[in-house]
Protein backbone atom coordinates (compact mmCIF):
# COMPACT_ATOMS: atom_id res chain seq x y z
CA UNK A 1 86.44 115.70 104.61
CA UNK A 2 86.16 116.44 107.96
CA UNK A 3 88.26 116.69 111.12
CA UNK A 4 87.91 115.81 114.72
CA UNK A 5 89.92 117.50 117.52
CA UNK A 6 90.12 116.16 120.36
CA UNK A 7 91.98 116.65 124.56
CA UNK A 8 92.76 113.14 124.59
CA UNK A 9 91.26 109.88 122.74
CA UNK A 10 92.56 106.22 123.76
CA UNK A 11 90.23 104.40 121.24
CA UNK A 12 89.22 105.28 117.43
CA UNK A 13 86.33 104.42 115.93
CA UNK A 14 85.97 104.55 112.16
CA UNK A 15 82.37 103.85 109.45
CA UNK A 16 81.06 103.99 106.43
CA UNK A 17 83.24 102.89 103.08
CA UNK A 18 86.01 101.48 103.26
CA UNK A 19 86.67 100.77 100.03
CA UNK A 20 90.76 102.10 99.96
CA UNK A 21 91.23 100.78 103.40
CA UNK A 22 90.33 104.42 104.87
CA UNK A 23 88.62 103.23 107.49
CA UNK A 24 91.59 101.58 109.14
CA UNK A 25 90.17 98.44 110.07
CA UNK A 26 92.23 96.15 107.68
CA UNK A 27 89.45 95.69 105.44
CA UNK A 28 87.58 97.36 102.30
CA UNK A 29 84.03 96.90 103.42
CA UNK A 30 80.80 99.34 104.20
CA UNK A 31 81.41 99.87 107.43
CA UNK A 32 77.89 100.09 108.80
CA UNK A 33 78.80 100.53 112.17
CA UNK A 34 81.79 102.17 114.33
CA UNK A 35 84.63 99.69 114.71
CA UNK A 36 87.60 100.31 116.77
CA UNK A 37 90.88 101.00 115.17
CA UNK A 38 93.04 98.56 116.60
CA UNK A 39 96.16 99.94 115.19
CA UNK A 40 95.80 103.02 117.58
CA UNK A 41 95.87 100.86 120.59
CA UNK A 42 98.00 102.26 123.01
CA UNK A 43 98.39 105.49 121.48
CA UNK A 44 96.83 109.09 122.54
CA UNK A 45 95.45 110.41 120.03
CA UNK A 46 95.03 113.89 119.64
CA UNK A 47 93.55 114.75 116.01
CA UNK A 48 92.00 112.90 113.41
CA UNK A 49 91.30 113.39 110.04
CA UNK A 50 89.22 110.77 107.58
CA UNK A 51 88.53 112.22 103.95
CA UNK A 52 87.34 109.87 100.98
CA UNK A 53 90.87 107.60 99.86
CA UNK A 54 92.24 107.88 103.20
CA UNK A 55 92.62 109.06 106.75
CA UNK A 56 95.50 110.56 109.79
CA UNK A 57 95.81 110.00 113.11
CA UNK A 58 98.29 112.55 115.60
CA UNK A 59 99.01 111.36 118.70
CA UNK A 60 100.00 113.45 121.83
CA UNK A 61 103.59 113.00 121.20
CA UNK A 62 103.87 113.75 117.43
CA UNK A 63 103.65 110.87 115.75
CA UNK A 64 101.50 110.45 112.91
CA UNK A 65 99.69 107.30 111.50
CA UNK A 66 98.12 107.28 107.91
CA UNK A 67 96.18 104.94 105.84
CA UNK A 68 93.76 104.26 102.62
CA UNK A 69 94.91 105.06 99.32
CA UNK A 70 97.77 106.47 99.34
CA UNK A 71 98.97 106.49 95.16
CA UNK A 72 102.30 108.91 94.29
CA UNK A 73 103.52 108.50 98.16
CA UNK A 74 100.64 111.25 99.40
CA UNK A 75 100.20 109.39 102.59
CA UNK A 76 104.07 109.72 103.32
CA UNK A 77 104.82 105.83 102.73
CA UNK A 78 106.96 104.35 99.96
CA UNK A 79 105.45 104.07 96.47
CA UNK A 80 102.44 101.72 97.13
CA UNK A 81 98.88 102.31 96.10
CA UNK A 82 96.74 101.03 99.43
CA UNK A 83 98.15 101.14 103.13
CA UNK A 84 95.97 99.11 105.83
């Protein structure tokens, strides 16, 4: 795992595997290059953390977005295994 911290971010970029959706692209392909997370769009993002099965995102005002594998409700969503 690691973690990113940053002032202000207005675009993500996400690579490598992507096979539980971490990557938060919408799809579970290597990821051979950085691809913009669209999903962020709009948002200011002020931390990010991608580990193995899945990844966070907190913007500037609080929120927080999560995605990847997210089995037993770990990423905070209802009971569903993958979250794109």
């Amino acid at each position: 795992m690691f973690v990113v911290y940053v002032i202000v971010a207005t675009e993500v970029f996400s690579w490598g595997s992507g096979v539980n959706y971490q990557l938060g692209t919408g799809n579970a392909h290597i990821q051979k290059l950085p691809c913009k997370v669209d999903t962020l769009y709009g948002s200011y993002v002020k931390l990010v953390s991608a580990a193995k099965f899945h990844s966070v995102a907190v913007t500037d005002r609080g929120e927080v977005y999560s995605w990847g594998f997210g089995r037993g409700g770990r990423l905070g969503h209802p009971e569903f295994d993958i979250h794109r």
